[in-house]
Protein backbone atom coordinates (compact mmCIF):
# COMPACT_ATOMS: atom_id res chain seq x y z
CA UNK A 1 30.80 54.03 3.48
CA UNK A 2 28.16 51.63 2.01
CA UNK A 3 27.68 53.61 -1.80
CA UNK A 4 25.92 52.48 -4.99
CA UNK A 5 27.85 50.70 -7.97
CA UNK A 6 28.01 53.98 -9.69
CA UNK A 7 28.61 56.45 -7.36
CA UNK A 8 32.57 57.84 -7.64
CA UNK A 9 32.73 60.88 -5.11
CA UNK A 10 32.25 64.32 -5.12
CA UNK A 11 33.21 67.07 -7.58
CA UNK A 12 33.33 70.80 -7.16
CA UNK A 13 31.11 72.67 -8.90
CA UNK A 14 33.37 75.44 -9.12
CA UNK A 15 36.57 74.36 -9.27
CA UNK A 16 36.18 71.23 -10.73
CA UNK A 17 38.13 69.27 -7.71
CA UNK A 18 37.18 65.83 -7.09
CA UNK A 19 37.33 64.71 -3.53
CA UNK A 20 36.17 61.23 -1.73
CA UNK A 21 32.78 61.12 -0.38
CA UNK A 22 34.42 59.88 2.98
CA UNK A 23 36.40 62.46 3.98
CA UNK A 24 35.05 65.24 1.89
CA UNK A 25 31.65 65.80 3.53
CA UNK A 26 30.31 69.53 2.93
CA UNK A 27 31.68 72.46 1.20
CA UNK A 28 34.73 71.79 -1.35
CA UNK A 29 37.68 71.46 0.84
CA UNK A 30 39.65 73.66 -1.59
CA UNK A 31 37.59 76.52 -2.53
CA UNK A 32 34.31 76.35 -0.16
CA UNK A 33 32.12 76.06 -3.42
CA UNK A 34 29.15 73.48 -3.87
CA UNK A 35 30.14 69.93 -3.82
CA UNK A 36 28.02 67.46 -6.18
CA UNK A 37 27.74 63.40 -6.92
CA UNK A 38 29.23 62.18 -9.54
CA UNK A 39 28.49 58.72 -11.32
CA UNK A 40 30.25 56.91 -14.12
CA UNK A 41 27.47 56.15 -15.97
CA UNK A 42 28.78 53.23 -17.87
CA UNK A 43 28.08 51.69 -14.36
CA UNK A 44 24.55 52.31 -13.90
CA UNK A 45 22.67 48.68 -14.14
CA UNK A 46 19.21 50.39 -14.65
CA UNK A 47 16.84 50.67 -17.40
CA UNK A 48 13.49 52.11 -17.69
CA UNK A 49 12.40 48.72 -18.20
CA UNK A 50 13.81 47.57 -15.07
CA UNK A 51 12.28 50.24 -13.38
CA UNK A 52 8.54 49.48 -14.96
CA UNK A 53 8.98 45.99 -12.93
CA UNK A 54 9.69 47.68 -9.60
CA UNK A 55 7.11 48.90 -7.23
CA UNK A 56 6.30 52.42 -7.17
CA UNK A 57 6.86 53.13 -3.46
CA UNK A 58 10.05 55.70 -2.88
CA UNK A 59 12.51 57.47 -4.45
CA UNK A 60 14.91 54.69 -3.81
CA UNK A 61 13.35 52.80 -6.66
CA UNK A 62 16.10 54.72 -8.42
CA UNK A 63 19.06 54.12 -6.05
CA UNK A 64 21.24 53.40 -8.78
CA UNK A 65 21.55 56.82 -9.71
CA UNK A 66 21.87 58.23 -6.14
CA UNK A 67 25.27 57.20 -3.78
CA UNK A 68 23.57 55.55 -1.36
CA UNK A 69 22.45 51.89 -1.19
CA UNK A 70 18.66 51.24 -0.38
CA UNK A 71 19.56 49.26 2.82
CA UNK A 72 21.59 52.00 4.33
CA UNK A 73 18.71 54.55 3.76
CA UNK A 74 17.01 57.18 6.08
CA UNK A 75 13.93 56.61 4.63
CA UNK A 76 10.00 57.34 5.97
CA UNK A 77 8.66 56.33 1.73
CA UNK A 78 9.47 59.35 0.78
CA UNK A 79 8.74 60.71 -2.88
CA UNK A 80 6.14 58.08 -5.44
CA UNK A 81 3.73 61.55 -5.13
CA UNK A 82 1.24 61.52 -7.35
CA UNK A 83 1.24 63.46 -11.07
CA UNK A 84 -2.38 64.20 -11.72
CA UNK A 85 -4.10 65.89 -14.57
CA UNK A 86 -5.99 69.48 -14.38
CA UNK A 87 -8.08 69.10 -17.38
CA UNK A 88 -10.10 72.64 -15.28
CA UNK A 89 -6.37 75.09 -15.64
CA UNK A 90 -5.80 73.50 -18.81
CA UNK A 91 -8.78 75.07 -20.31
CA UNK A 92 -8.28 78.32 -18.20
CA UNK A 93 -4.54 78.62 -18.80
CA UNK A 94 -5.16 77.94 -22.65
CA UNK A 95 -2.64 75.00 -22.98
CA UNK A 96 -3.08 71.15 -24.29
CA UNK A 97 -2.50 69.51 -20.78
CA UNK A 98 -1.65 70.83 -17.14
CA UNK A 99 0.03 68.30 -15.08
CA UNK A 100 0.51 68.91 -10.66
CA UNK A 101 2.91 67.03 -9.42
CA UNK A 102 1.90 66.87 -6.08
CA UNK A 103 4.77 66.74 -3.44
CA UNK A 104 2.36 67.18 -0.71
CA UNK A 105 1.48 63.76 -0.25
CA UNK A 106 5.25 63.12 1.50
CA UNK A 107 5.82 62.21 5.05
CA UNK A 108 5.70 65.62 6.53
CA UNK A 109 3.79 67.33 3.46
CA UNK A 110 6.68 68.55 1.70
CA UNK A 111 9.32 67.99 -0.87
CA UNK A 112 12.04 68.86 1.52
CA UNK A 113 11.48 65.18 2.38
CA UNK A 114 13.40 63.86 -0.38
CA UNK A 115 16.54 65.67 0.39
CA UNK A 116 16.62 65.29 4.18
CA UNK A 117 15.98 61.48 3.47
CA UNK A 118 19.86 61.49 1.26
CA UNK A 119 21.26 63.87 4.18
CA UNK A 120 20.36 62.01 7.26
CA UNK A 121 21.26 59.01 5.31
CA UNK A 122 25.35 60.31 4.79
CA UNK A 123 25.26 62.32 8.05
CA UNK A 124 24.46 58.51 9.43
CA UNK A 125 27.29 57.07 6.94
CA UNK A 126 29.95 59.62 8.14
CA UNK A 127 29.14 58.87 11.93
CA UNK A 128 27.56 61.99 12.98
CA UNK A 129 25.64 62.35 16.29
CA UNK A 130 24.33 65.68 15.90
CA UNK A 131 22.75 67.91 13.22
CA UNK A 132 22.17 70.81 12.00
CA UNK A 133 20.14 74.22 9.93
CA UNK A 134 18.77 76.88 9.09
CA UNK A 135 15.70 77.41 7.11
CA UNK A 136 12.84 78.98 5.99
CA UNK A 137 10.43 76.27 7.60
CA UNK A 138 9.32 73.26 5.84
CA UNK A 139 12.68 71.82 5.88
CA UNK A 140 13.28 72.82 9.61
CA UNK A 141 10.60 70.38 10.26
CA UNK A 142 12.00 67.17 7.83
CA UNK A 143 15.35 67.35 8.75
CA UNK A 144 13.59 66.81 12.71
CA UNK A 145 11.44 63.99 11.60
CA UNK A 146 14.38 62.40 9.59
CA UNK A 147 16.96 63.07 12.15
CA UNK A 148 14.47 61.11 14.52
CA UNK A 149 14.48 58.03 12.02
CA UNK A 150 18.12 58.21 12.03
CA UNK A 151 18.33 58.17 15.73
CA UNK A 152 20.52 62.05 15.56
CA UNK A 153 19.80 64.57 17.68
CA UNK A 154 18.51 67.67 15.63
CA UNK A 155 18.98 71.70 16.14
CA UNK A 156 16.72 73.64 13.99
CA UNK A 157 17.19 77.24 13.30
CA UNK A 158 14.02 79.28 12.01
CA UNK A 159 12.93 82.77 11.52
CA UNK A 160 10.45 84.01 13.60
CA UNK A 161 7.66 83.86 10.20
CA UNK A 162 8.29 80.62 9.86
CA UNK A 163 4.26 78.86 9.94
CA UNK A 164 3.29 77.77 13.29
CA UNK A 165 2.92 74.05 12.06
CA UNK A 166 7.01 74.56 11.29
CA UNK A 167 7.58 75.62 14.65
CA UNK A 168 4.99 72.81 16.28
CA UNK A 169 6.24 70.18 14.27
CA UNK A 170 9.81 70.35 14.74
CA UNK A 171 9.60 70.37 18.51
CA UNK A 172 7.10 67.33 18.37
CA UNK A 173 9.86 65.23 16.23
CA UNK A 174 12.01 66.18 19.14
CA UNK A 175 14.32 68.81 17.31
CA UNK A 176 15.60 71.40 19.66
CA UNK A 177 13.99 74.42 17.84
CA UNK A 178 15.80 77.88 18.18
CA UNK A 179 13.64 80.87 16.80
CA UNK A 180 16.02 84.22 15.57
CA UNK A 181 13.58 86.59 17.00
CA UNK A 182 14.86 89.87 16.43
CA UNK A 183 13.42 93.54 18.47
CA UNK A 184 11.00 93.76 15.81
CA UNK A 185 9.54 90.15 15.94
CA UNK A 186 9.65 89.54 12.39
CA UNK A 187 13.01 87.84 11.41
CA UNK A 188 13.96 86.42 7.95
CA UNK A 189 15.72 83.48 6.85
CA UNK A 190 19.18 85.53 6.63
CA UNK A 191 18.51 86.11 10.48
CA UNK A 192 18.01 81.94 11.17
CA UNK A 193 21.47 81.79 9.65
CA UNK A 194 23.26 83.98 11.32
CA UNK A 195 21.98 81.89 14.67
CA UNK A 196 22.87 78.82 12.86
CA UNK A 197 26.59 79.79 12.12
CA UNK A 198 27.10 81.34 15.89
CA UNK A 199 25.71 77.66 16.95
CA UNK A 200 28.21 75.97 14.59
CA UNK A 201 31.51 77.91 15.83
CA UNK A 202 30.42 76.75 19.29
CA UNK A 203 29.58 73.06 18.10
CA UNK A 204 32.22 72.11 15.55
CA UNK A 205 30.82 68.42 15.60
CA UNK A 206 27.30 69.15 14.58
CA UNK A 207 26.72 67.81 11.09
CA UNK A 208 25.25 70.40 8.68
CA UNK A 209 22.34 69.42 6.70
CA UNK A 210 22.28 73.14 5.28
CA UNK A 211 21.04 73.50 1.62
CA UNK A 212 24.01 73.25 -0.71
CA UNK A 213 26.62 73.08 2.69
CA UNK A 214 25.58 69.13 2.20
CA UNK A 215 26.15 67.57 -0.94
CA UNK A 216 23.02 65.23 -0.70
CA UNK A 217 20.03 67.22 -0.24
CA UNK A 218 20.02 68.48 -4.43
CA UNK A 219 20.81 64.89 -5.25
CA UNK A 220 17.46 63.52 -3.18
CA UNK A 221 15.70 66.52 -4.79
CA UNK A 222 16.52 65.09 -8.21
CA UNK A 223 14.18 62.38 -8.08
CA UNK A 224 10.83 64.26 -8.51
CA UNK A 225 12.38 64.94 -12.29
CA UNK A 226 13.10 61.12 -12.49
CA UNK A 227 9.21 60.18 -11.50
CA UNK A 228 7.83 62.76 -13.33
CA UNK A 229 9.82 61.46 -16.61
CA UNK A 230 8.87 57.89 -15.67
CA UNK A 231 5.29 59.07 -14.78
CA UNK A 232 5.12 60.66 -18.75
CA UNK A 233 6.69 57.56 -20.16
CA UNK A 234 10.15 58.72 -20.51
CA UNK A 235 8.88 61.89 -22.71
CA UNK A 236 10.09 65.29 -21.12
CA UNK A 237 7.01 67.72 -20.99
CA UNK A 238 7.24 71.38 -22.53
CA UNK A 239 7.65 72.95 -19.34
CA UNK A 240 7.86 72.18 -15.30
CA UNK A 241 7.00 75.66 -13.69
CA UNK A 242 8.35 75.48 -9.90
CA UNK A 243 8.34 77.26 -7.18
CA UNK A 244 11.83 78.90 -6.57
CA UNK A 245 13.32 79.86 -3.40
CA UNK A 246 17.23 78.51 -2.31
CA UNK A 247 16.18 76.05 -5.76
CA UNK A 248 17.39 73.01 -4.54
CA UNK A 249 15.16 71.51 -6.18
CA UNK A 250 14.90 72.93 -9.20
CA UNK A 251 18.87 72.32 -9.32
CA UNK A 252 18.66 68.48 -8.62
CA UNK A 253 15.17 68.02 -11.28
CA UNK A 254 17.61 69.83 -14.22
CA UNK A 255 20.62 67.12 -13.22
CA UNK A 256 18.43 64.25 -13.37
CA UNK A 257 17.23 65.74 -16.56
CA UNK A 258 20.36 65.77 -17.88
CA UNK A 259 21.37 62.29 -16.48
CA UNK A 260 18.80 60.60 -18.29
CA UNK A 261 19.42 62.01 -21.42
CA UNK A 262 22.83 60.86 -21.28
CA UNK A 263 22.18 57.61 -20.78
CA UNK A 264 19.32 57.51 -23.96
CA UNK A 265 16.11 57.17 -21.89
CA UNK A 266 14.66 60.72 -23.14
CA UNK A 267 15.18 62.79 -26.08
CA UNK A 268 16.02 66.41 -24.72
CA UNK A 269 16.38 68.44 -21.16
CA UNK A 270 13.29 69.50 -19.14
CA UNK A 271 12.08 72.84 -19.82
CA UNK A 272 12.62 74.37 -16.20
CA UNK A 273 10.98 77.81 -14.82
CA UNK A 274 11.93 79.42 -11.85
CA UNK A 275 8.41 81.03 -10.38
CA UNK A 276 8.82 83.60 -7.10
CA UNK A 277 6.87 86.12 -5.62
CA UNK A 278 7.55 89.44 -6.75
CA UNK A 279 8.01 91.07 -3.12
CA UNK A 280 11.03 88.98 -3.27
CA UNK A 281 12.58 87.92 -6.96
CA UNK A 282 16.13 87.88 -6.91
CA UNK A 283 16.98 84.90 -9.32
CA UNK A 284 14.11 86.69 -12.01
CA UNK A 285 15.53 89.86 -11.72
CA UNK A 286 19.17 88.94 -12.64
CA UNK A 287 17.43 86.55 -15.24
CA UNK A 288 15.75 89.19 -16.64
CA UNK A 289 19.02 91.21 -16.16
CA UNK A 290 21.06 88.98 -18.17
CA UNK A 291 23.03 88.09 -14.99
CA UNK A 292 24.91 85.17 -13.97
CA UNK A 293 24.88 85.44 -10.25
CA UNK A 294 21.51 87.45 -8.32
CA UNK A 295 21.66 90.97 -6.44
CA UNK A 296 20.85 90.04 -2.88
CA UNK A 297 17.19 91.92 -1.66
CA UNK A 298 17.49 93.70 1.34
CA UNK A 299 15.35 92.37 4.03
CA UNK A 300 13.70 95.56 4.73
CA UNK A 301 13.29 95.01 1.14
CA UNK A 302 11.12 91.52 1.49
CA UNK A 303 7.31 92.05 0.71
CA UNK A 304 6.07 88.66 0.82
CA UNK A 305 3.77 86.47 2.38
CA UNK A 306 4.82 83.43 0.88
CA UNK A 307 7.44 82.78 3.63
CA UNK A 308 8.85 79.49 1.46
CA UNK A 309 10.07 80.89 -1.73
CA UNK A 310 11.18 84.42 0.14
CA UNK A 311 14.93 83.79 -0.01
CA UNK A 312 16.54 87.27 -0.02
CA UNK A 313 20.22 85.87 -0.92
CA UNK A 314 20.07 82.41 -2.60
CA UNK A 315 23.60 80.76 -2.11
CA UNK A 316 23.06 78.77 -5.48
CA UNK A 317 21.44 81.42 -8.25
CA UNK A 318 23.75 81.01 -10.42
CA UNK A 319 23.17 77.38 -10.65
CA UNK A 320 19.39 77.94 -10.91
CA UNK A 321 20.37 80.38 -13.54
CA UNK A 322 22.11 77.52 -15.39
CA UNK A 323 19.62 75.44 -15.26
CA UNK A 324 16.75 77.48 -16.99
CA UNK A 325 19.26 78.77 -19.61
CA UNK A 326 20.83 75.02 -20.61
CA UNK A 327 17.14 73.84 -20.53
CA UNK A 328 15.32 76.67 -22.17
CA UNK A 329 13.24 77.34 -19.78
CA UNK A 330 12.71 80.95 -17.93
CA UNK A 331 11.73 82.46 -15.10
CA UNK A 332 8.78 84.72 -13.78
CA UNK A 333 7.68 86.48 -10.68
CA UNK A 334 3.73 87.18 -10.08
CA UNK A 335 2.04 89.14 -7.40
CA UNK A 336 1.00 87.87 -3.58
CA UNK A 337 -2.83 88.54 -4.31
CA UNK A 338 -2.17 86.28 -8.12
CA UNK A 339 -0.26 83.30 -6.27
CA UNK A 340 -3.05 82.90 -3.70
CA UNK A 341 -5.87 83.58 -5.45
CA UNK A 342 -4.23 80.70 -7.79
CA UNK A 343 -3.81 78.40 -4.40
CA UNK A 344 -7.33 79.08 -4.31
CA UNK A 345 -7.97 78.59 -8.21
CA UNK A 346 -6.35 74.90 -7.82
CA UNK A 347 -8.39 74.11 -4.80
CA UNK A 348 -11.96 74.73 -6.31
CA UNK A 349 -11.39 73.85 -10.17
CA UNK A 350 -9.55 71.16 -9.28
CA UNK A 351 -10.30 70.04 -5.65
CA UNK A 352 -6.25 69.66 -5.10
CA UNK A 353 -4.51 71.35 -2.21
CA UNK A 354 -1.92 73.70 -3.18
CA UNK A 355 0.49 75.81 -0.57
CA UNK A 356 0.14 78.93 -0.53
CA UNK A 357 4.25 79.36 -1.45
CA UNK A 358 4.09 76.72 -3.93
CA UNK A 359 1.10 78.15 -5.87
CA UNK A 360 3.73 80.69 -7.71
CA UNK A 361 4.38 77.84 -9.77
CA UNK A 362 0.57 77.87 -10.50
CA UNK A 363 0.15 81.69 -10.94
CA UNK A 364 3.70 81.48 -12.79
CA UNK A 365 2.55 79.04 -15.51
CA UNK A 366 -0.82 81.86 -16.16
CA UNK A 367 2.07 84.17 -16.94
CA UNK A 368 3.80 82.38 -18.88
CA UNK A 369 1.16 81.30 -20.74
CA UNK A 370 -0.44 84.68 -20.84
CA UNK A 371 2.70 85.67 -22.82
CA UNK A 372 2.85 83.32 -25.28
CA UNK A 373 5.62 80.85 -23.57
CA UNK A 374 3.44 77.85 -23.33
CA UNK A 375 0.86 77.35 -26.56
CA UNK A 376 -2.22 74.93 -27.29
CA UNK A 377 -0.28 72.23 -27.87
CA UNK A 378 2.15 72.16 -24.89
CA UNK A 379 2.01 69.71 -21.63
CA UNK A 380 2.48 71.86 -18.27
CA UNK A 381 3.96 70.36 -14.94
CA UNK A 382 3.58 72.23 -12.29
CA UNK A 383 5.45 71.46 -9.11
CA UNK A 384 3.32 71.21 -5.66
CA UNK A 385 6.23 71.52 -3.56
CA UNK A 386 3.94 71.50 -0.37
CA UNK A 387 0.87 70.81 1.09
CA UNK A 388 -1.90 73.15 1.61
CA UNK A 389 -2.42 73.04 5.05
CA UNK A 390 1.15 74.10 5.54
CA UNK A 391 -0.21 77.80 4.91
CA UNK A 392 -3.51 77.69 5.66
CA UNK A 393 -3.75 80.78 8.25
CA UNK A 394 -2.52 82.63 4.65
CA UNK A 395 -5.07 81.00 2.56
CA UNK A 396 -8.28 81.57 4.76
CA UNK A 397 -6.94 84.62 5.45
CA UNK A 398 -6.86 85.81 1.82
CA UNK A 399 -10.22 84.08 1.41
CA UNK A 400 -11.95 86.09 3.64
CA UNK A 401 -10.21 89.56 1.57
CA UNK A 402 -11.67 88.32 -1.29
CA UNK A 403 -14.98 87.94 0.38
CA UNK A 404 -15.26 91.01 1.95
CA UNK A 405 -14.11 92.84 -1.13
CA UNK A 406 -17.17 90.91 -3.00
CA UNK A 407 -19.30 92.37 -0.84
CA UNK A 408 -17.85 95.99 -0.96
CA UNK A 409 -16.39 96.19 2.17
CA UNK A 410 -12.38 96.64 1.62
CA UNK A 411 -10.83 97.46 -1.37
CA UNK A 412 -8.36 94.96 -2.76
């Protein structure tokens, strides 16, 4: 394997076991727990001033602190999003500065970009041919357009309420697409997995690129905490509200956080909050409980349209749990009609394109706000994890409730 200077292997995140990235390539050989990359720091030839003389074009502007060498990457210039100021929701949400990091402006208009760039790029390293998911949508569709960079043929497992451009988009990257379409037509995530792992006991050489069954796809996440840092001159904000499902993300932002403390560049960890709909809030509710681990909704349980954060039985809560506690951050689950009418907020105050998922993080930070957790004086981020026209039947479609309720015609 062709790795970075730095880059040492893999550790266990529950057992501690350290294995070599070579031959250890998913789950922890030992236990079956999470597998993450580990560095030794002393190694890492990088310094925010080195960085200010490099280009701002990709995530692998900061390959140094991911395994894989530039030259060796699956890459489509992935991550370099913009961070753009909302002087409009400062005002409204009552707080010095709202920042939008806007993850929207990736390859296929999502964040899920980032960490399908590091997968395809070790599935290619370890020799695979073949690859393979499930998921919720947005990722369904990277891992086919990033499979296709990497030359690998792609099978994509998605629920049946999975958005239309999902479904279109994966097939057009040439992914073969498999929809878990269950009697009643509308599947869940839980029922794209259980397709997934009957596919992978038939095809033991497909190459997962599964959320937390690969080690990489956290670790390409992590960079949106490293721009944002860079973006803010190296001075951690009081909060990043995101948008929580599986929270890969939000997992790989709090390492990087806590990577560049370590090595002097900032001051303190990133404030992280995990936002999610409140038809389906399993890592809020066992924050709120006190909890280490989540209770896993039912899906008959699951009243949500925001199909990307609506993650009945995240594998990795108590990570995400972790992360808001070390950091001091929180978590906080709003209504359907509050996250779109947010998406919708964003769009006219601000003229920025929000999802209609990742708007949680926008109707989140009100909340938070509302109750006291973010003051006058604080700096906002909120994460964009997608881009609007990824849910735009759901938008219009809530636009035109609103309208008719205006008018008196439906009660909302």
């Amino acid at each position: 394997m062709e790795t970075t200077e730095a880059f040492t292997g893999l550790s266990c995140v529950d057992c501690a076991g350290a294995f070599d990235a070579a031959t250890a390539t998913h789950r922890c050989p030992d236990c079956g727990g999470i597998l993450d990359p580990d560095y030794d720091y002393d190694r890492v030839d990088l310094t925010p001033a080195a960085l200010a003389e490099r280009p701002f074009e990709s995530m692998w502007r900061y390959a140094e602190l991911l395994p894989f060498a530039p030259g060796t990457a699956v890459t489509l210039g992935e991550g370099a999003t913009p961070l753009v100021d909302c002087p409009a929701l400062a005002d409204a949400m009552g707080v010095g500065r709202v920042l939008l990091k806007d993850e929207g402006a990736n390859p296929t208009g999502t964040f899920k970009d980032r960490g399908q760039s590091l997968a395809m790029t070790a599935a290619r390293q370890h020799g695979a041919e073949e690859v393979a998911l499930n998921s919720a949508g947005n990722a369904g569709q990277a891992a086919a357009a990033y499979a296709a960079r990497a030359d690998l043929d792609a099978h994509v497992f998605l629920p049946s309420r999975a958005g239309f451009t999902q479904k279109a988009m994966t097939e057009v990257h040439g992914a073969d697409l498999t929809v878990a379409d269950p009697m009643d037509g509308s599947s869940q995530i839980g029922d794209a997995g259980a397709a997934y792992a009957d596919a992978m006991e038939d095809h033991p050489d497909w190459y997962s690129a599964k959320t937390f069954v690969t080690p990489y796809r956290h670790e390409g996440k992590k960079t949106m905490a490293l721009e944002l840092l860079e973006q803010l001159d190296w001075e951690a904000p009081d909060g990043v509200v995101y948008p929580t499902g599986g929270g890969v993300g939000l997992v790989g932002m709090h390492k990087a956080a806590r990577e560049v403390r370590d090595l002097g560049w900032t001051d303190g960890l990133v404030p992280m909050y995990a936002a999610q709909a409140a038809g389906c809030a399993p890592v809020v509710d066992a924050y709120e409980a006190g909890a280490d681990r989540h209770e896993p909704v039912p899906n008959d349980e699951v009243d949500t349209a925001c199909n990307g954060i609506a993650i009945p039985d995240p594998g990795a809560s108590h990570l995400i749990l972790d992360a808001v506690r070390e950091s001091d951050g929180g978590a906080v689950a709003t209504t359907d009609r509050a996250i779109l009418d947010a998406a919708i907020e964003v769009a006219r105050s601000e003229g920025l394109e929000v999802g209609a998922t990742c708007a949680a993080a926008v109707s989140g930070a009100f909340a938070l706000a509302e109750s006291g957790e973010f003051g006058p004086d604080d700096t906002v981020v909120l994460l964009n994890t997608g881009a609007g026209n990824k849910d735009v039947d759901a938008l219009r479609a809530h636009l035109g409730e609103r309208e008719a309720a205006a008018e008196g015609e439906i009660d909302l």
